[in-house]
PDB file of N, CA and C in Angstrom:
ATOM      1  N   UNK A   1      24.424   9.595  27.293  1.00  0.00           N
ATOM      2  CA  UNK A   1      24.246  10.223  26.008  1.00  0.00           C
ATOM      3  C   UNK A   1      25.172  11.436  25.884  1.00  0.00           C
ATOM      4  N   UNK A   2      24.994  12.445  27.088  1.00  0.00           N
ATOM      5  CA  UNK A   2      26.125  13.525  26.899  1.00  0.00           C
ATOM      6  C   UNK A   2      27.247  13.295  26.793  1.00  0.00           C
ATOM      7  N   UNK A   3      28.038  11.941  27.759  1.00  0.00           N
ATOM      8  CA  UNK A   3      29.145  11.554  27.306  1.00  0.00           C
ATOM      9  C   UNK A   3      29.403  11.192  25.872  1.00  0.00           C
ATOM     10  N   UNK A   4      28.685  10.482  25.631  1.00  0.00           N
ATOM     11  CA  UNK A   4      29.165  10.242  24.105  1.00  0.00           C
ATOM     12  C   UNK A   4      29.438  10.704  23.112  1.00  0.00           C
ATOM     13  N   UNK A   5      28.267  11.933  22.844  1.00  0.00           N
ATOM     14  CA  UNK A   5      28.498  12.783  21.888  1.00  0.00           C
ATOM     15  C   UNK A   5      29.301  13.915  22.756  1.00  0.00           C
ATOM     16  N   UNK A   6      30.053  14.726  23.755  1.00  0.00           N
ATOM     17  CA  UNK A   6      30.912  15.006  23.378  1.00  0.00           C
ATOM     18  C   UNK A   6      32.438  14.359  23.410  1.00  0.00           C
ATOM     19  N   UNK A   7      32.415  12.544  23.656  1.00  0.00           N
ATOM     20  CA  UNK A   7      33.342  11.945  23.428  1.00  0.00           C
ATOM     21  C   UNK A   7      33.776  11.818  21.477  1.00  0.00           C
ATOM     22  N   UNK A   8      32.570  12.211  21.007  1.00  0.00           N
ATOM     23  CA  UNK A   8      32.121  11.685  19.421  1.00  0.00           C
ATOM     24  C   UNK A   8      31.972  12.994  18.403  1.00  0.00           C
ATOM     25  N   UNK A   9      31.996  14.434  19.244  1.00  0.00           N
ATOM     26  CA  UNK A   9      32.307  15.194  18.499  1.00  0.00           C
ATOM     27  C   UNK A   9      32.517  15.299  16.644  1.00  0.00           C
ATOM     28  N   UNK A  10      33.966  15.317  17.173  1.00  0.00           N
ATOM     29  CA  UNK A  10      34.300  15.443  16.229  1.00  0.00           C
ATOM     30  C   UNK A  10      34.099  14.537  14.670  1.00  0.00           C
ATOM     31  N   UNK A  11      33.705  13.246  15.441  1.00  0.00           N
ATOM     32  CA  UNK A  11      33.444  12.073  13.491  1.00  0.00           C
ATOM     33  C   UNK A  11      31.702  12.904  13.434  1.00  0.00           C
ATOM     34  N   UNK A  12      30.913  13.612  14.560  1.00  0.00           N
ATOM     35  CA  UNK A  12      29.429  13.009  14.285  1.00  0.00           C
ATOM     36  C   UNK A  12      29.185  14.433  13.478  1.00  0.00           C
ATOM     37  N   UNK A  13      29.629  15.074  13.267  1.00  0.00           N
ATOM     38  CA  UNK A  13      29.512  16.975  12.205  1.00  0.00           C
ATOM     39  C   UNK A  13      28.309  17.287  12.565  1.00  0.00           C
ATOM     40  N   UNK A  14      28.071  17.780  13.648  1.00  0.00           N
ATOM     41  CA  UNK A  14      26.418  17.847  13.880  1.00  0.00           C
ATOM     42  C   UNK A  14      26.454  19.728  13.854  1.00  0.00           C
ATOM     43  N   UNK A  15      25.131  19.817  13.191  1.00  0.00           N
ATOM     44  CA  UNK A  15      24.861  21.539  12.577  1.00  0.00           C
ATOM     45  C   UNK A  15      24.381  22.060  13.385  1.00  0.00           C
ATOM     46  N   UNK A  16      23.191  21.555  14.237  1.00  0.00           N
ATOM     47  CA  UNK A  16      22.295  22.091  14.661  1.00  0.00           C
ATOM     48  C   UNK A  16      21.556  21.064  15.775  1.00  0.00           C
ATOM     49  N   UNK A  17      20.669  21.578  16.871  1.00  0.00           N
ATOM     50  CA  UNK A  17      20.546  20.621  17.531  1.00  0.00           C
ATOM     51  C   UNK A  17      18.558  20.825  18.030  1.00  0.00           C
ATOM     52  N   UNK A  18      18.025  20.228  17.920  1.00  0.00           N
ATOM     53  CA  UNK A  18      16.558  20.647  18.341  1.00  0.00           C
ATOM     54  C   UNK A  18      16.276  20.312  19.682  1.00  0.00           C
ATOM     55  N   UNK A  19      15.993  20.992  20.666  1.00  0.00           N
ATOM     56  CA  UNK A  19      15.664  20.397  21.676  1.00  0.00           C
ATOM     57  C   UNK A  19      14.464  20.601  22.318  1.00  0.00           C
ATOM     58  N   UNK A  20      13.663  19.474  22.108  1.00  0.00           N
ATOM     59  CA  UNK A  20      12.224  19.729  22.286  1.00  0.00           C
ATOM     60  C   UNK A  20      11.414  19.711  23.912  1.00  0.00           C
ATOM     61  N   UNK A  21      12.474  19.455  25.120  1.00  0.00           N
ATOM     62  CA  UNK A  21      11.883  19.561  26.419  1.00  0.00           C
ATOM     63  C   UNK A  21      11.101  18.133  26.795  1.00  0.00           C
ATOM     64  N   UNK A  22      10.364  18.202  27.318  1.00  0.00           N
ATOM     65  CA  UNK A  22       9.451  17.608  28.237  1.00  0.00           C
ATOM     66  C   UNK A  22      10.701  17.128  29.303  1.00  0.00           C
ATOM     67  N   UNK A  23      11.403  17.608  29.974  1.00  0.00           N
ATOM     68  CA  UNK A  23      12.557  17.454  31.214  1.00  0.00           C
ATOM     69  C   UNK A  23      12.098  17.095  32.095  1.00  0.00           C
ATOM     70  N   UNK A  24      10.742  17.900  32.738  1.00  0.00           N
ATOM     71  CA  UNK A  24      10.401  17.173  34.418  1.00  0.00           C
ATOM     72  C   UNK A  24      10.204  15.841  34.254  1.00  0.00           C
ATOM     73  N   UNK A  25       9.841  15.967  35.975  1.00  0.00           N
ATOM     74  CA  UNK A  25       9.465  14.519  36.059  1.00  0.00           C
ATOM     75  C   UNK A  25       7.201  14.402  35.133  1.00  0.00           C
ATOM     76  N   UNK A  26       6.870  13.683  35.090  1.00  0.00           N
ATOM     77  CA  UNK A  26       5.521  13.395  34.829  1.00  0.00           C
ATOM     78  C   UNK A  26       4.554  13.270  35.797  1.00  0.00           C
ATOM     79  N   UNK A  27       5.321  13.413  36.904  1.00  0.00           N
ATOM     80  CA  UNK A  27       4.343  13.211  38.267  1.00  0.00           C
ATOM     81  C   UNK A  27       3.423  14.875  38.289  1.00  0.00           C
ATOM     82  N   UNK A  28       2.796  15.017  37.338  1.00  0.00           N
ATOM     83  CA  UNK A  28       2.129  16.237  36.722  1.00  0.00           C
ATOM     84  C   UNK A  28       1.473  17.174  38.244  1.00  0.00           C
ATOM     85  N   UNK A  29       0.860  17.028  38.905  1.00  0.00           N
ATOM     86  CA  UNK A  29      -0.146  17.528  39.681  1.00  0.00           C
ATOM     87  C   UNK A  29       1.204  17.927  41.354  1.00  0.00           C
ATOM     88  N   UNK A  30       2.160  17.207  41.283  1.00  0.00           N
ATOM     89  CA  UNK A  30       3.118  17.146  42.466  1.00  0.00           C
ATOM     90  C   UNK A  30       4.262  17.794  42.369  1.00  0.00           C
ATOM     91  N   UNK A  31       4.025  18.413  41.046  1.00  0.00           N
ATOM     92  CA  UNK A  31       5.579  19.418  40.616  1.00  0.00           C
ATOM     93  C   UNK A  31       5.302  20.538  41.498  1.00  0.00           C
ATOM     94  N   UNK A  32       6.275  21.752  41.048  1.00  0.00           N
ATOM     95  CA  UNK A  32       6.025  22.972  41.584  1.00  0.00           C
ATOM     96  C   UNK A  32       6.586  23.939  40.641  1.00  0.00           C
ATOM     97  N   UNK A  33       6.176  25.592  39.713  1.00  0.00           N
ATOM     98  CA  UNK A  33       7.162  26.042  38.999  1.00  0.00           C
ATOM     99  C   UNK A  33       8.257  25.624  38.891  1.00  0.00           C
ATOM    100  N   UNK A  34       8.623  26.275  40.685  1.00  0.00           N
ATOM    101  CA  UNK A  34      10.185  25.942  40.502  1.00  0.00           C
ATOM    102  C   UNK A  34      10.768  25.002  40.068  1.00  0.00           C
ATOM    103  N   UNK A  35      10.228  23.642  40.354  1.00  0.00           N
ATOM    104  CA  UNK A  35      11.096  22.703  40.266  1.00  0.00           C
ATOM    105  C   UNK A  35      11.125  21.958  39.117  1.00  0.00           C
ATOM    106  N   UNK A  36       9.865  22.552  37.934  1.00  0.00           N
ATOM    107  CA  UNK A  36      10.014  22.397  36.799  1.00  0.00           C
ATOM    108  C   UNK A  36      11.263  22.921  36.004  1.00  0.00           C
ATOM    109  N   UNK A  37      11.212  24.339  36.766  1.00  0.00           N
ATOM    110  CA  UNK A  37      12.167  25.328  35.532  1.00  0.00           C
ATOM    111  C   UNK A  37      13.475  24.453  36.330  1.00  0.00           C
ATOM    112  N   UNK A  38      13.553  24.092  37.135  1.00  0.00           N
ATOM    113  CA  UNK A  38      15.106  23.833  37.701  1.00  0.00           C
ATOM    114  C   UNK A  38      15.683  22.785  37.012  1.00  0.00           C
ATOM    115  N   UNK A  39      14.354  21.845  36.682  1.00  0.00           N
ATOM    116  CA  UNK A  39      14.696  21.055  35.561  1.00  0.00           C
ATOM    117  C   UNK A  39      15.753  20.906  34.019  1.00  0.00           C
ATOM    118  N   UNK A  40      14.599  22.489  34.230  1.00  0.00           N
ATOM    119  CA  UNK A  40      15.070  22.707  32.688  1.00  0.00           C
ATOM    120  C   UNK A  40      16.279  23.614  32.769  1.00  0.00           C
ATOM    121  N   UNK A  41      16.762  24.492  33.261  1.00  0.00           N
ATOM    122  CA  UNK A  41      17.981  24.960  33.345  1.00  0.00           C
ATOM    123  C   UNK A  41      18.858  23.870  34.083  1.00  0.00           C
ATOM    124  N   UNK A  42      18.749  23.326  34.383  1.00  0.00           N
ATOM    125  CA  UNK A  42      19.961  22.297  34.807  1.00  0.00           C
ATOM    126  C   UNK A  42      20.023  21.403  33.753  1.00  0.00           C
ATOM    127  N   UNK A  43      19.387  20.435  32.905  1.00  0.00           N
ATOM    128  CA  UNK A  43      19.658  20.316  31.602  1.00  0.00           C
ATOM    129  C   UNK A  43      20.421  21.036  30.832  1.00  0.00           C
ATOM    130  N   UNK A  44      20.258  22.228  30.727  1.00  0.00           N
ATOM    131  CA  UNK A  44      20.772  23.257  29.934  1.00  0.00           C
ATOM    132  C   UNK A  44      22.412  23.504  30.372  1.00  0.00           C
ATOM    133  N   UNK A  45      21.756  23.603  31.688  1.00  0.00           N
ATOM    134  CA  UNK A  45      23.913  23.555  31.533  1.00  0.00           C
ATOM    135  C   UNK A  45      24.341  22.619  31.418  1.00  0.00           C
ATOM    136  N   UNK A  46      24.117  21.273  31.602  1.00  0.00           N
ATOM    137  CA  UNK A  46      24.483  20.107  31.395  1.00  0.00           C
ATOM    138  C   UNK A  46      24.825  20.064  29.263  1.00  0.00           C
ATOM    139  N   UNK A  47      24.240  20.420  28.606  1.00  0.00           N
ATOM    140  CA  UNK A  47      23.864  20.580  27.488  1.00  0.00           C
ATOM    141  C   UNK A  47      24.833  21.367  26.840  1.00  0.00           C
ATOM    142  N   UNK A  48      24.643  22.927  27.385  1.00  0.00           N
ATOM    143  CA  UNK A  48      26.238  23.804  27.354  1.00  0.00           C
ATOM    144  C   UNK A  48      27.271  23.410  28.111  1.00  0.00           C
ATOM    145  N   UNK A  49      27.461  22.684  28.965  1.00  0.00           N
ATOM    146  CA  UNK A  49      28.843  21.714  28.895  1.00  0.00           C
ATOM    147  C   UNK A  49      29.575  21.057  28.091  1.00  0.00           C
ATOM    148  N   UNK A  50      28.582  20.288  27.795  1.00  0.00           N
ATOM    149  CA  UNK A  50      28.719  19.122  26.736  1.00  0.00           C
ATOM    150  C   UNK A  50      29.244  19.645  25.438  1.00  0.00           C
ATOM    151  N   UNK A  51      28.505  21.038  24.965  1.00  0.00           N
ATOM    152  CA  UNK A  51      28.703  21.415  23.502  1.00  0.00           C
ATOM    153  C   UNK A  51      29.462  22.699  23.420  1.00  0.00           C
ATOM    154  N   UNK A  52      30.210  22.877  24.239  1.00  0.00           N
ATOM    155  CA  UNK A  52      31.142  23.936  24.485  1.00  0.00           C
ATOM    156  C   UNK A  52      31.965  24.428  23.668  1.00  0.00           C
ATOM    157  N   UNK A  53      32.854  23.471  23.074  1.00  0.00           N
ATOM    158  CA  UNK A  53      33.692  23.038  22.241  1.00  0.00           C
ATOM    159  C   UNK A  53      33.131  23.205  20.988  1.00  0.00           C
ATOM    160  N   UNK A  54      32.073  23.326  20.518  1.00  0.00           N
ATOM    161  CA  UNK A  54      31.410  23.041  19.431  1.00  0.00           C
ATOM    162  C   UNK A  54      30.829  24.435  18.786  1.00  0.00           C
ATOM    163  N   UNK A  55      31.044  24.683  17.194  1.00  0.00           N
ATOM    164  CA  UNK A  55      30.242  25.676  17.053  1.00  0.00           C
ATOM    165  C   UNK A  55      28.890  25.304  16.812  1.00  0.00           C
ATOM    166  N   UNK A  56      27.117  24.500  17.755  1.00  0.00           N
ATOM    167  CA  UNK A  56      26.354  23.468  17.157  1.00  0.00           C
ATOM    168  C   UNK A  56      25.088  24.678  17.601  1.00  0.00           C
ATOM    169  N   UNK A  57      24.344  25.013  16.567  1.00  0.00           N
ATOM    170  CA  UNK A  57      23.456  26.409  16.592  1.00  0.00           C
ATOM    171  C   UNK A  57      22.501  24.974  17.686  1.00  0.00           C
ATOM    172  N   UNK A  58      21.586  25.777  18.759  1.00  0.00           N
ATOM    173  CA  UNK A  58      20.826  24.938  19.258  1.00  0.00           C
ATOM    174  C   UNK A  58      19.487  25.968  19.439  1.00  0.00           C
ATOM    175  N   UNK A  59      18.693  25.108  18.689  1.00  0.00           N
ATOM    176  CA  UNK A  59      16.841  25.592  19.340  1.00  0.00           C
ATOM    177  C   UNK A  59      15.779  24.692  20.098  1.00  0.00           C
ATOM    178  N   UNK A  60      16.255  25.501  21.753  1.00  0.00           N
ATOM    179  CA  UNK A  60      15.473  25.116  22.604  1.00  0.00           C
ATOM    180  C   UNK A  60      13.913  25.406  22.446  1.00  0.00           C
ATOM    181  N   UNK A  61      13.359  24.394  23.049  1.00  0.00           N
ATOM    182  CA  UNK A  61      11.691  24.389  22.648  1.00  0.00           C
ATOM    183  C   UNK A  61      11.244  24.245  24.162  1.00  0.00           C
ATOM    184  N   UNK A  62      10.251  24.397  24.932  1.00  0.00           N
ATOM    185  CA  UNK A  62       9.479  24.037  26.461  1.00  0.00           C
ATOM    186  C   UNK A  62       8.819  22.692  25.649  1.00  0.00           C
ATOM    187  N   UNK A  63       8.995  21.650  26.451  1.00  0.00           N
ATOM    188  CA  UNK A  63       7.764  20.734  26.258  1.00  0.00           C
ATOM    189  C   UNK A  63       6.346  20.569  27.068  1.00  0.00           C
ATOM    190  N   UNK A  64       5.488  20.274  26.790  1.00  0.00           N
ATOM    191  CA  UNK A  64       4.082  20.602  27.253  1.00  0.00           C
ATOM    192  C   UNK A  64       4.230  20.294  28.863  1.00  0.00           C
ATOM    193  N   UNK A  65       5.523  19.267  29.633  1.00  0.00           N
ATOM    194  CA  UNK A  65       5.727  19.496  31.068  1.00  0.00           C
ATOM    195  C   UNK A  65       6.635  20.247  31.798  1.00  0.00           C
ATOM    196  N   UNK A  66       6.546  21.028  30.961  1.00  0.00           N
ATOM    197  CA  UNK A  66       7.719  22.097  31.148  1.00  0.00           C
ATOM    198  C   UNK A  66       7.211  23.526  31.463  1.00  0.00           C
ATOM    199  N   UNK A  67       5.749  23.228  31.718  1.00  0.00           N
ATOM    200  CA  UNK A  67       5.115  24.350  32.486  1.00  0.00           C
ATOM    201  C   UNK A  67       4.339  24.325  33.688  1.00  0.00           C
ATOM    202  N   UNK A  68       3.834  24.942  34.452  1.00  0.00           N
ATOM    203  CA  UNK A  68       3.057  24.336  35.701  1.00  0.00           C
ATOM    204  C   UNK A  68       1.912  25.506  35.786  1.00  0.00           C
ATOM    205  N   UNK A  69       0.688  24.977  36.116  1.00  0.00           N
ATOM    206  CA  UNK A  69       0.083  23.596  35.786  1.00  0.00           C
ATOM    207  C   UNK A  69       0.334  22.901  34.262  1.00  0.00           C
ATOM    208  N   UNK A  70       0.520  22.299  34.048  1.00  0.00           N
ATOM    209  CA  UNK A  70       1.075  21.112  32.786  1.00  0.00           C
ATOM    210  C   UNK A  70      -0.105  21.748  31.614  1.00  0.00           C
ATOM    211  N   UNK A  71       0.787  22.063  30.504  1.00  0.00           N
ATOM    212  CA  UNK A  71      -0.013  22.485  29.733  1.00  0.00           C
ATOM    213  C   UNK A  71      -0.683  24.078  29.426  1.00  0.00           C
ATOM    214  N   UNK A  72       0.260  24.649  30.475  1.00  0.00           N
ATOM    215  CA  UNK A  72      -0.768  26.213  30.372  1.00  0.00           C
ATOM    216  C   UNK A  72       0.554  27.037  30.902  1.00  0.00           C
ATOM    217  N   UNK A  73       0.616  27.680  30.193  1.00  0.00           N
ATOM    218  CA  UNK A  73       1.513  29.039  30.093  1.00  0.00           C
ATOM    219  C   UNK A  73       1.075  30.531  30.206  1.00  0.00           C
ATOM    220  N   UNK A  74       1.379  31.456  31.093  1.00  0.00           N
ATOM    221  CA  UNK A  74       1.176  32.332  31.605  1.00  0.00           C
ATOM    222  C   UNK A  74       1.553  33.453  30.519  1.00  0.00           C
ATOM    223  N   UNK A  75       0.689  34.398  29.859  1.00  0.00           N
ATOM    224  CA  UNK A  75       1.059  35.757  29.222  1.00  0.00           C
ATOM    225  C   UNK A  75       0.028  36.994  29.310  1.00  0.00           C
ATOM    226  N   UNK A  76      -0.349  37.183  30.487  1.00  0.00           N
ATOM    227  CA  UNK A  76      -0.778  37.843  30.569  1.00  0.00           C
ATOM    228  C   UNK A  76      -0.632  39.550  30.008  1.00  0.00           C
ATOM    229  N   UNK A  77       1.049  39.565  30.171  1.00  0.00           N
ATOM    230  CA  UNK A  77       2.115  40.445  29.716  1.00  0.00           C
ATOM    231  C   UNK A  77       3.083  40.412  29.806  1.00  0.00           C
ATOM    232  N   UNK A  78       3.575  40.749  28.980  1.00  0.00           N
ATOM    233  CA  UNK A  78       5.300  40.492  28.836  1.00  0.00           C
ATOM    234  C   UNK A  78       5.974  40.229  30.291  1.00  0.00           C
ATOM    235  N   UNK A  79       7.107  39.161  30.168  1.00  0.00           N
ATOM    236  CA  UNK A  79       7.537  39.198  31.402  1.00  0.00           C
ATOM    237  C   UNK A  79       6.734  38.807  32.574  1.00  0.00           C
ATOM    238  N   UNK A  80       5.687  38.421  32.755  1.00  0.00           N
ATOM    239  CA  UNK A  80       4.850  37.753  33.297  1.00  0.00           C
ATOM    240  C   UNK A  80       5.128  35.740  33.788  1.00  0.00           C
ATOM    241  N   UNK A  81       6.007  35.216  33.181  1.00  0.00           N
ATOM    242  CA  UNK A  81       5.866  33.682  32.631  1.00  0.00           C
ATOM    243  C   UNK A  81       7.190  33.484  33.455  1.00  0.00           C
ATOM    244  N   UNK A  82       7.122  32.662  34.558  1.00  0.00           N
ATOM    245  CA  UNK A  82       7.503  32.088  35.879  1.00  0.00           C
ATOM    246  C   UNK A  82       8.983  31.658  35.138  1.00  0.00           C
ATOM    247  N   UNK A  83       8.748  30.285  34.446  1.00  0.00           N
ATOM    248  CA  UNK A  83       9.211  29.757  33.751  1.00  0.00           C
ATOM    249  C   UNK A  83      10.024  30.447  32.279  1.00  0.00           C
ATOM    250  N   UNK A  84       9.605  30.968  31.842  1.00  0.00           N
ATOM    251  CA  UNK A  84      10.235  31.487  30.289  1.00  0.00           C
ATOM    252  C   UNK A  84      11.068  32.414  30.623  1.00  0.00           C
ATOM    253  N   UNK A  85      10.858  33.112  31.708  1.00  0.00           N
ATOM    254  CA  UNK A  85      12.063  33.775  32.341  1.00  0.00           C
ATOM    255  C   UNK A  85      13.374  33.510  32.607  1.00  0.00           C
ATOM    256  N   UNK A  86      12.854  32.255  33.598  1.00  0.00           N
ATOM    257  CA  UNK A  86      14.193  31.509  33.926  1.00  0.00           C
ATOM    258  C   UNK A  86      15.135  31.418  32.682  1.00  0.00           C
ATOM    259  N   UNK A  87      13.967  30.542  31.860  1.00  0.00           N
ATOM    260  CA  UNK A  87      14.283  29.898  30.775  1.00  0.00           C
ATOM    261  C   UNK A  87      15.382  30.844  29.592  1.00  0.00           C
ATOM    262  N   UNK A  88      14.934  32.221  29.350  1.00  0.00           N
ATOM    263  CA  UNK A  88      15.582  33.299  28.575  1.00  0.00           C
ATOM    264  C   UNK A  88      16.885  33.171  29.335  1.00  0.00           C
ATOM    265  N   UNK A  89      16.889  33.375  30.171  1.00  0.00           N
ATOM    266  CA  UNK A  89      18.626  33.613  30.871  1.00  0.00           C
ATOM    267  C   UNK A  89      19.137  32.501  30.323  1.00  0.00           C
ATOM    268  N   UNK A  90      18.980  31.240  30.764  1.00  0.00           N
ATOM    269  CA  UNK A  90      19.871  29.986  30.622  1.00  0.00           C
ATOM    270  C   UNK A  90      19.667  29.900  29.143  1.00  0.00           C
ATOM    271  N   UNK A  91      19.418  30.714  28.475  1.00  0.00           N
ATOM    272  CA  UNK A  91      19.092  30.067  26.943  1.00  0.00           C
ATOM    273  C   UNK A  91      19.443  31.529  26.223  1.00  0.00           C
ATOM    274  N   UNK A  92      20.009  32.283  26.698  1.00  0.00           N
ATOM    275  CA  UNK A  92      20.764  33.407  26.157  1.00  0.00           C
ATOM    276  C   UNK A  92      22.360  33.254  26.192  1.00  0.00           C
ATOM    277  N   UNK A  93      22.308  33.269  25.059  1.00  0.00           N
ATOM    278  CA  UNK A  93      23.880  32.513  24.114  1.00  0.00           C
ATOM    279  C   UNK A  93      24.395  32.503  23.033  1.00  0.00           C
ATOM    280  N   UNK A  94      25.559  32.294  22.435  1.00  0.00           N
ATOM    281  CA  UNK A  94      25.626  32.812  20.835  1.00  0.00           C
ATOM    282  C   UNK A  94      25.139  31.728  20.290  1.00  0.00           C
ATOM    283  N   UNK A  95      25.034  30.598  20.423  1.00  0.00           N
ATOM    284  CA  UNK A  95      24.395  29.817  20.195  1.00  0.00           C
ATOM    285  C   UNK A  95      23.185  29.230  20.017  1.00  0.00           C
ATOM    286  N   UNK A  96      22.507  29.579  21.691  1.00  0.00           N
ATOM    287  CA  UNK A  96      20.755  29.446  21.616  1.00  0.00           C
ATOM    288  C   UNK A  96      20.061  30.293  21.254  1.00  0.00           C
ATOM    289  N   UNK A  97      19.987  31.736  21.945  1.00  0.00           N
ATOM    290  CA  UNK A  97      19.345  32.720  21.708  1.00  0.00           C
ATOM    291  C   UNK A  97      19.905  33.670  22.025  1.00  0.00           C
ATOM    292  N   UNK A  98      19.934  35.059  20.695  1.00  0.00           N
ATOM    293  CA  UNK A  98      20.643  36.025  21.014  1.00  0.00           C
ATOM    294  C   UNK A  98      19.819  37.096  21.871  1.00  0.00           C
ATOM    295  N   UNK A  99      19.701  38.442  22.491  1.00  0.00           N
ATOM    296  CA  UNK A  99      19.239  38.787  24.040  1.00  0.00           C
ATOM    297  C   UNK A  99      17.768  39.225  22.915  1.00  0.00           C
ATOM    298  N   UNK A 100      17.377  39.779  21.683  1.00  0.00           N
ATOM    299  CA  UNK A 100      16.323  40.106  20.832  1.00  0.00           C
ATOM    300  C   UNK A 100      15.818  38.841  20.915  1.00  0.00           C
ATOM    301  N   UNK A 101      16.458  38.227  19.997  1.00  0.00           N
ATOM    302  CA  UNK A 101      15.487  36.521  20.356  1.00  0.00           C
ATOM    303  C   UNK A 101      14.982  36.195  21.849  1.00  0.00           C
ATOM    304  N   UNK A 102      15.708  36.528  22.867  1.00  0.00           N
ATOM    305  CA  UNK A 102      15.094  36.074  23.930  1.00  0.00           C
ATOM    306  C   UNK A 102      14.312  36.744  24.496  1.00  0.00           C
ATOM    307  N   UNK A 103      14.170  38.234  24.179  1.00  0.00           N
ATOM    308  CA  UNK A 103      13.048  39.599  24.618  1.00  0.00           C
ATOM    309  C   UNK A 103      12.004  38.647  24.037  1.00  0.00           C
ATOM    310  N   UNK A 104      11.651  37.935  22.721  1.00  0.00           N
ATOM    311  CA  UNK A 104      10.557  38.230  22.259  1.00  0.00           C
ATOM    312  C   UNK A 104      10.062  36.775  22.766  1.00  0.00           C
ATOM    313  N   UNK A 105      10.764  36.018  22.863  1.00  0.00           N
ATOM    314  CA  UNK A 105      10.401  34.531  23.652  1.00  0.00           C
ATOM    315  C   UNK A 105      10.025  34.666  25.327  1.00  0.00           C
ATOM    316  N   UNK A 106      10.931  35.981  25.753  1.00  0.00           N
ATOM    317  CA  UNK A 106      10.203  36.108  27.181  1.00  0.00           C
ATOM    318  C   UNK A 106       8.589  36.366  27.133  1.00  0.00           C
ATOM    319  N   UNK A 107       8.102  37.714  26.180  1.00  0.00           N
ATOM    320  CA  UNK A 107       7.342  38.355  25.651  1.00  0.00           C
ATOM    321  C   UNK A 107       5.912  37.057  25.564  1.00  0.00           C
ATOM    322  N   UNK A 108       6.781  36.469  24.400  1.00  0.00           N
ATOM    323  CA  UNK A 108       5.163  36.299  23.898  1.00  0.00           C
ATOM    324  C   UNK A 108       5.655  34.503  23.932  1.00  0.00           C
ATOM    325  N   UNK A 109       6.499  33.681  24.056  1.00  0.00           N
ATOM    326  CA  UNK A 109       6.586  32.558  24.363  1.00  0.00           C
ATOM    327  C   UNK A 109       6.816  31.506  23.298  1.00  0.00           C
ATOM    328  N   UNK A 110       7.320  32.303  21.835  1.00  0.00           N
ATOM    329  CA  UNK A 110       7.790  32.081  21.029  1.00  0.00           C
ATOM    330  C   UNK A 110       9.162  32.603  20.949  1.00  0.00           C
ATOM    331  N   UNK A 111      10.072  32.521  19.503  1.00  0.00           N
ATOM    332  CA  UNK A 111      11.361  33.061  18.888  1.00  0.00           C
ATOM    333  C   UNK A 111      11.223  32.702  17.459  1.00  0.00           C
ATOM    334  N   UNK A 112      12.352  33.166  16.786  1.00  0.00           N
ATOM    335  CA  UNK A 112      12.555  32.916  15.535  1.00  0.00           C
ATOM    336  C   UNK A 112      14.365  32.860  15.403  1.00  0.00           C
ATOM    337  N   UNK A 113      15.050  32.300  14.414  1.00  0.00           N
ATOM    338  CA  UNK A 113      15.971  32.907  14.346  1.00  0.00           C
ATOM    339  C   UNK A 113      16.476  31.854  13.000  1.00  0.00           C
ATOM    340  N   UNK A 114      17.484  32.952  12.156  1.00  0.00           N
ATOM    341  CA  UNK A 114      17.662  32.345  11.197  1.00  0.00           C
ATOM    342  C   UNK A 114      18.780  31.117  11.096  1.00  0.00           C
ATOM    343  N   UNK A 115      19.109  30.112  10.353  1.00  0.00           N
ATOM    344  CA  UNK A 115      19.698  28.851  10.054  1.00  0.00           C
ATOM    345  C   UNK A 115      20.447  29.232   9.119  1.00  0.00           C
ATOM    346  N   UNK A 116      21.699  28.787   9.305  1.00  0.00           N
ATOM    347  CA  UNK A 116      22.648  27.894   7.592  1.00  0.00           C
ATOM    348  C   UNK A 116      23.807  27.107   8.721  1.00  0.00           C
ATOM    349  N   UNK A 117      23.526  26.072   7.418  1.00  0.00           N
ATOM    350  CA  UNK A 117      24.879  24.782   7.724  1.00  0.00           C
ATOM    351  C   UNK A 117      26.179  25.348   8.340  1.00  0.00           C
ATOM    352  N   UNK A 118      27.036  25.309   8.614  1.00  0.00           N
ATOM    353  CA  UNK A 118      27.942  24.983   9.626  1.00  0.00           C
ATOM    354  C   UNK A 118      29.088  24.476   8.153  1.00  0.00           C
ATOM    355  N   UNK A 119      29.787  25.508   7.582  1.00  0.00           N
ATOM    356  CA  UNK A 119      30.503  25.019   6.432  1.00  0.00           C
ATOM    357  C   UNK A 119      31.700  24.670   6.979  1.00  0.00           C
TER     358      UNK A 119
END
């Protein structure tokens, strides 16, 4: 798939890209943090490889196995979240998230950020 689209670039005009997670494996109970988030940042560069070349706004999302234990996310307080940590670095970019967007996604395990087309 990564080959293709960035073999396809240029005919496919793509604006924006959603990326909704669920990366690990499903073997739910046998993961470990780590090897969830390793998941998911290694995707990610695989992802910023691929779209390098490209000006393509991207909003990364965690999917529900994209936390450990599956399903439950840590906020006790800011900066607290094993995972969303990792996750802010590899996802701090002009593209994914700028370092405000990613304070508040470390924070509280959300973001926001605004959209327009790609003229």
């Amino acid at each position: 798939m990564l080959d293709f689209i960035e073999k396809n670039q240029s005919t496919l005009k793509t604006d924006f890209m959603t990326w909704v997670g669920d990366n690990s494996a499903h073997n739910t109970w046998d993961n470990t943090e780590e090897e969830i988030t390793l998941y998911t940042t290694t995707i990610t560069e695989m992802w910023k490889k691929t779209l390098a070349k490209e000006n393509i706004e991207v909003f990364p999302v965690q999917g529900n196995h994209d936390t450990w234990p599956v399903n439950v996310q840590e906020f006790s307080g800011p900066g607290q979240n094993y995972a969303i940590n990792h996750l802010k670095s590899a996802w701090t970019d002009k593209n994914w998230l700028t370092s405000d967007q990613a304070g508040v996604f470390s924070a509280y395990g959300y973001y926001s950020k605004p959209f327009s087309f790609n003229e």
